[in-house]
PDB file of N, CA and C in Angstrom:
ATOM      1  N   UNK A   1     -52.248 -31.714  90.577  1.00  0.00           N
ATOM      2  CA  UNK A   1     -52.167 -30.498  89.756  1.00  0.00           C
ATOM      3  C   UNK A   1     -51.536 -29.359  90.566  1.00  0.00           C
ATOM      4  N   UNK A   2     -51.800 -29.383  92.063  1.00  0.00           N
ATOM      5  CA  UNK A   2     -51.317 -28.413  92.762  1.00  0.00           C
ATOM      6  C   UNK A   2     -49.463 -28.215  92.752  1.00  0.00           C
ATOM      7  N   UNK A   3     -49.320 -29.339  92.998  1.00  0.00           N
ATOM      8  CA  UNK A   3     -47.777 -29.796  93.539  1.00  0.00           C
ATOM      9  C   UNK A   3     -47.068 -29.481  91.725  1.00  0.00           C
ATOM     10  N   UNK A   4     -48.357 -29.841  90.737  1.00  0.00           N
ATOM     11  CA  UNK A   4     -47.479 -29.129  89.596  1.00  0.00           C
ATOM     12  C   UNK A   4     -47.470 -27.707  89.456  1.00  0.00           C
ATOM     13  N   UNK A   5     -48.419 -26.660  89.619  1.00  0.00           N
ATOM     14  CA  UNK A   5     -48.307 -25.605  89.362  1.00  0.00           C
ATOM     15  C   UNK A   5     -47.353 -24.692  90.614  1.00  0.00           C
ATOM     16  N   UNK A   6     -47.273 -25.376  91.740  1.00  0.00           N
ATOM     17  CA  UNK A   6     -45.984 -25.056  92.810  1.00  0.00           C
ATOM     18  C   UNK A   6     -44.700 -25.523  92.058  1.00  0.00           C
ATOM     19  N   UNK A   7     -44.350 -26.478  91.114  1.00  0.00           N
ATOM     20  CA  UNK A   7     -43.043 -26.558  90.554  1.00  0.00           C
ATOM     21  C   UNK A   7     -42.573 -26.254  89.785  1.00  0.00           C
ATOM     22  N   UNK A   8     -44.207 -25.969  89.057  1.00  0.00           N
ATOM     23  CA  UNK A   8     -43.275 -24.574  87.525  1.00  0.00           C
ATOM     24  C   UNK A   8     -43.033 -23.517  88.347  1.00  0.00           C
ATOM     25  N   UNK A   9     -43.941 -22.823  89.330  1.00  0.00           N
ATOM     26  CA  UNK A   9     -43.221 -21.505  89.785  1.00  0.00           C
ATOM     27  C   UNK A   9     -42.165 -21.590  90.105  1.00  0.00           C
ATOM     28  N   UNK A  10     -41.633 -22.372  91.473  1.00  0.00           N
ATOM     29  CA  UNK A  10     -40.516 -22.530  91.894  1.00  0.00           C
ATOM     30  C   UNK A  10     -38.890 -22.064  90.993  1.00  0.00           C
ATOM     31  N   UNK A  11     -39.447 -23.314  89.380  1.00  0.00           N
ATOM     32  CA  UNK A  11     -38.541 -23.415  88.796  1.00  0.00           C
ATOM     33  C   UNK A  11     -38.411 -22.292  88.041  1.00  0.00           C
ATOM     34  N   UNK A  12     -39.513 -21.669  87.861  1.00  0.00           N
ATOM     35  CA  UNK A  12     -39.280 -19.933  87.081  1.00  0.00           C
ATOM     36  C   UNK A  12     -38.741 -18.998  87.706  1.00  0.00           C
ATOM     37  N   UNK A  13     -38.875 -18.855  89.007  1.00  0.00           N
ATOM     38  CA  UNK A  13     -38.347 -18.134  90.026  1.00  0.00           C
ATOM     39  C   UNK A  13     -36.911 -18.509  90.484  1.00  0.00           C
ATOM     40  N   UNK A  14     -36.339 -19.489  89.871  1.00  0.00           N
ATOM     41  CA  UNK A  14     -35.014 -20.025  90.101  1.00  0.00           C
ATOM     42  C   UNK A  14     -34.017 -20.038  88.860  1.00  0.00           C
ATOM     43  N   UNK A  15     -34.999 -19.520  87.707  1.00  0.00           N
ATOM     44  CA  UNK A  15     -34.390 -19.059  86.143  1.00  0.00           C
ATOM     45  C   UNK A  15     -34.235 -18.092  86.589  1.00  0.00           C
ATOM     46  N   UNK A  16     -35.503 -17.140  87.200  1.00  0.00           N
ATOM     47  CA  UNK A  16     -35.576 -15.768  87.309  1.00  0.00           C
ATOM     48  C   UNK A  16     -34.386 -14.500  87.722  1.00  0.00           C
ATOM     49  N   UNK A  17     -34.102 -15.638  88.957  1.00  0.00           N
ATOM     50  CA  UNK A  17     -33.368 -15.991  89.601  1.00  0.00           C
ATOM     51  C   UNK A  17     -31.866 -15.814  89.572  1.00  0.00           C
ATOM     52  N   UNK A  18     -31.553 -16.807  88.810  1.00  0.00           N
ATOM     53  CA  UNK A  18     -29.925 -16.903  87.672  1.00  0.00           C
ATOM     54  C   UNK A  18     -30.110 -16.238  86.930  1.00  0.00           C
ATOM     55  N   UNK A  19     -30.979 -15.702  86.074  1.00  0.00           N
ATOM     56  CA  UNK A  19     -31.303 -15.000  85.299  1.00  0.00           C
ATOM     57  C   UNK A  19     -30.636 -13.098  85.386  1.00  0.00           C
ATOM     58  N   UNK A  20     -31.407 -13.262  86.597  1.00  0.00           N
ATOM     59  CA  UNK A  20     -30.501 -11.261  87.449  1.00  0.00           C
ATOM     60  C   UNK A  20     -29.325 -11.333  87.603  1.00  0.00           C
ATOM     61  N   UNK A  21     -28.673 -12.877  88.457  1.00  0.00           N
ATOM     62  CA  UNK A  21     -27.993 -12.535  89.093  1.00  0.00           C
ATOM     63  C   UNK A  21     -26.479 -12.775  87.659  1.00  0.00           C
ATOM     64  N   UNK A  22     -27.010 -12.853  86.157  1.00  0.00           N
ATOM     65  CA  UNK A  22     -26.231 -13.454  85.305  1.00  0.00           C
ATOM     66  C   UNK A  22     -26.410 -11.876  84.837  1.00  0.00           C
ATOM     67  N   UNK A  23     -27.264 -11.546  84.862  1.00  0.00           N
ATOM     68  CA  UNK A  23     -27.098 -10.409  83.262  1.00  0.00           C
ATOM     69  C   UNK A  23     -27.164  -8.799  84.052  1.00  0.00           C
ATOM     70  N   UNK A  24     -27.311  -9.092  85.444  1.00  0.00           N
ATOM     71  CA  UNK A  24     -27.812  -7.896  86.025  1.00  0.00           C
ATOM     72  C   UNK A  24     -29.134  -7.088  86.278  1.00  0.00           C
ATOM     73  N   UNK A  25     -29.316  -6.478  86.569  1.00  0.00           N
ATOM     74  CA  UNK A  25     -30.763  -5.600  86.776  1.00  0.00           C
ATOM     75  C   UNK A  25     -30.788  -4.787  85.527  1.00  0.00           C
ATOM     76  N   UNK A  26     -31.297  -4.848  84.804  1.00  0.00           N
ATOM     77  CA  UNK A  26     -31.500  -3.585  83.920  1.00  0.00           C
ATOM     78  C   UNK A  26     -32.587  -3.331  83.025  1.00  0.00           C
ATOM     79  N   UNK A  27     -33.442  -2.165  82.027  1.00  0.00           N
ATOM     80  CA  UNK A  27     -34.227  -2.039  81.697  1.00  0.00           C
ATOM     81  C   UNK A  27     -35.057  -3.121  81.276  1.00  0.00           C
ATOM     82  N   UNK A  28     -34.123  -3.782  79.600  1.00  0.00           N
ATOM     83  CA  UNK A  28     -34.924  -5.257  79.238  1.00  0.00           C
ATOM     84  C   UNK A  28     -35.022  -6.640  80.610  1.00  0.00           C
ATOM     85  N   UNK A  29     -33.970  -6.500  81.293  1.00  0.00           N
ATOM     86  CA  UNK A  29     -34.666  -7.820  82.314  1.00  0.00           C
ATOM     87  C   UNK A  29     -36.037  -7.554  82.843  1.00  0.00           C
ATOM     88  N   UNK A  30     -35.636  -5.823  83.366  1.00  0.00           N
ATOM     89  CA  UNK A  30     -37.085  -5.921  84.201  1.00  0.00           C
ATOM     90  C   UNK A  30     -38.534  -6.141  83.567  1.00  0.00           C
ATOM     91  N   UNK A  31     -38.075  -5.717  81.681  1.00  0.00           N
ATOM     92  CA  UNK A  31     -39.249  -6.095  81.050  1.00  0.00           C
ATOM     93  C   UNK A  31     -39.534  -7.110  81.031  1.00  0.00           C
ATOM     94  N   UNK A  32     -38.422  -7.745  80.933  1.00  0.00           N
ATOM     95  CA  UNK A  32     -38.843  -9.381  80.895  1.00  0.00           C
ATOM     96  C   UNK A  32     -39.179 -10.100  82.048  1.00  0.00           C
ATOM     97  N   UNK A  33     -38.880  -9.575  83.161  1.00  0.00           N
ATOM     98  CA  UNK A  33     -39.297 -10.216  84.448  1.00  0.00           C
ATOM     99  C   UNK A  33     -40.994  -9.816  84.843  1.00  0.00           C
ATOM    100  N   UNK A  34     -41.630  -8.983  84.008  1.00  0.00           N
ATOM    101  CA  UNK A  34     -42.824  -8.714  84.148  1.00  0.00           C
ATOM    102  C   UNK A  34     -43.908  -9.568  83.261  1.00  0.00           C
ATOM    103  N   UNK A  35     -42.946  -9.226  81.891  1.00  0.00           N
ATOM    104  CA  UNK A  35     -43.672 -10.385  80.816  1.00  0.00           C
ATOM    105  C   UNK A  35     -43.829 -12.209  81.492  1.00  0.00           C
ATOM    106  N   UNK A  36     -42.451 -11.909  81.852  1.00  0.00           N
ATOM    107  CA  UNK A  36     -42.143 -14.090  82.515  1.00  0.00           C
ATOM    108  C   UNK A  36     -43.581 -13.910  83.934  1.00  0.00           C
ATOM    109  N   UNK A  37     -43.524 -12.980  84.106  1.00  0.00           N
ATOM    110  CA  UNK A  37     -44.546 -13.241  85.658  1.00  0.00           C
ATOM    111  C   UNK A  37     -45.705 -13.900  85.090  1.00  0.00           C
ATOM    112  N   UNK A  38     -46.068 -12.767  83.756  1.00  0.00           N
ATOM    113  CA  UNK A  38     -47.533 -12.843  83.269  1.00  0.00           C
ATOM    114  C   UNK A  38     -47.949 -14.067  82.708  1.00  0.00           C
ATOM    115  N   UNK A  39     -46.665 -14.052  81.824  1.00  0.00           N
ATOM    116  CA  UNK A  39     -46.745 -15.311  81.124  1.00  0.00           C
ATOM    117  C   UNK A  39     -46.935 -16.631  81.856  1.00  0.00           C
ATOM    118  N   UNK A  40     -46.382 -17.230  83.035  1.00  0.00           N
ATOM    119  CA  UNK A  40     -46.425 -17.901  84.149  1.00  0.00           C
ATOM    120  C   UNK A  40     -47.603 -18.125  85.160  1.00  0.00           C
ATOM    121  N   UNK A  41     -48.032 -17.033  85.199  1.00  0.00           N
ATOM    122  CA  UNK A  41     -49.230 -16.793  85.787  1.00  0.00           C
ATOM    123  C   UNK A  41     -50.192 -17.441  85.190  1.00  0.00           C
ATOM    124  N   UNK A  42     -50.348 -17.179  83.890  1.00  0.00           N
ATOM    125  CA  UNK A  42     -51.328 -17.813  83.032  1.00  0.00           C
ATOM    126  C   UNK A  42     -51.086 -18.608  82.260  1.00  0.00           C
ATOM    127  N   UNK A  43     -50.012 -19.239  82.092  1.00  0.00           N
ATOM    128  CA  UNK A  43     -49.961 -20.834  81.582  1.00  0.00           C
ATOM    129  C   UNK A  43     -50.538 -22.163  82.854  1.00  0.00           C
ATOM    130  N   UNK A  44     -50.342 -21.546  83.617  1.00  0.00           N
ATOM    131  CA  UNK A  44     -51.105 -22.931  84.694  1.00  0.00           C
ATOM    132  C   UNK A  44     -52.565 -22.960  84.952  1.00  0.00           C
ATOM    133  N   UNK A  45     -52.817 -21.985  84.771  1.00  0.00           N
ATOM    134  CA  UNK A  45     -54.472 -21.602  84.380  1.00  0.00           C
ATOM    135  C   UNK A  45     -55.041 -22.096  83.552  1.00  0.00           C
ATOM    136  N   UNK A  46     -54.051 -22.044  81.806  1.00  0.00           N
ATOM    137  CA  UNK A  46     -54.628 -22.252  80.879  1.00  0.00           C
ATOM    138  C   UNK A  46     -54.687 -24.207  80.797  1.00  0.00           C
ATOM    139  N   UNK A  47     -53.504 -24.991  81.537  1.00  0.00           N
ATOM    140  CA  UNK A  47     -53.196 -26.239  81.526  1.00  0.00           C
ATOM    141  C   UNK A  47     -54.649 -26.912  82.312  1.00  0.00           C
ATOM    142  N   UNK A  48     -54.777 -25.808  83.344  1.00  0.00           N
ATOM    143  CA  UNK A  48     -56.004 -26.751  84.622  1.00  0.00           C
ATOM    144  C   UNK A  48     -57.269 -26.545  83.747  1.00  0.00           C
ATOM    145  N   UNK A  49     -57.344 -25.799  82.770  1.00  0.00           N
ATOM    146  CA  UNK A  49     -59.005 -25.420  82.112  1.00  0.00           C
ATOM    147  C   UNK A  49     -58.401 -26.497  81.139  1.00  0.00           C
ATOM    148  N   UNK A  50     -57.767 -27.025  80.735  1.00  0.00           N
ATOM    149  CA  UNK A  50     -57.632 -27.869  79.841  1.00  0.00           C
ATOM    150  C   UNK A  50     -57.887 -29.597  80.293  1.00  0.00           C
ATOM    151  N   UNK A  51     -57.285 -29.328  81.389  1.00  0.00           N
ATOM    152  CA  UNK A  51     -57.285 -30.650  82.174  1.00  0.00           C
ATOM    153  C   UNK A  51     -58.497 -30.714  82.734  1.00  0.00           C
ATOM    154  N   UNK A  52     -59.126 -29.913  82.810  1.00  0.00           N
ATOM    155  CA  UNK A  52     -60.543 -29.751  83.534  1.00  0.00           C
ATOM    156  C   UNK A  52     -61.669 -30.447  82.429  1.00  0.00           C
ATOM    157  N   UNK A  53     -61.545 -29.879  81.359  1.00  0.00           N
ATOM    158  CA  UNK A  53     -61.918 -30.285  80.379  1.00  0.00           C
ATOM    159  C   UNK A  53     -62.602 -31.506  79.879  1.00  0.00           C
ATOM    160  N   UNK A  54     -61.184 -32.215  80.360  1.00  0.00           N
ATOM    161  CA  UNK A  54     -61.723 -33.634  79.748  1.00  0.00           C
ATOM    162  C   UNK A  54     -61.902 -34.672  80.927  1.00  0.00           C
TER     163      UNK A  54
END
């Protein structure tokens, strides 16, 4: 579970990533680079309470 929640970050941080270096820095990225954190943050949380689960 570890080695998975190290490879979604990785790979979000490597959208994130292409992501700036495609559209630039500007107001909506940075919104969205706050929303993608959050959102990220707590989808691997929500997968391990799930997996925990059963």
């Amino acid at each position: 579970m570890n080695k998975f929640v190290i490879g979604w970050r990785i790979l979000f941080l490597v959208i994130l990533t292409s992501l700036l270096l495609l559209g630039g820095i500007s107001r909506n990225i940075f919104f969205a680079v706050i929303l993608g954190i959050i959102i990220f943050s707590i989808i691997p949380e929500v997968y391990s309470k799930k997996l925990g689960d059963k």
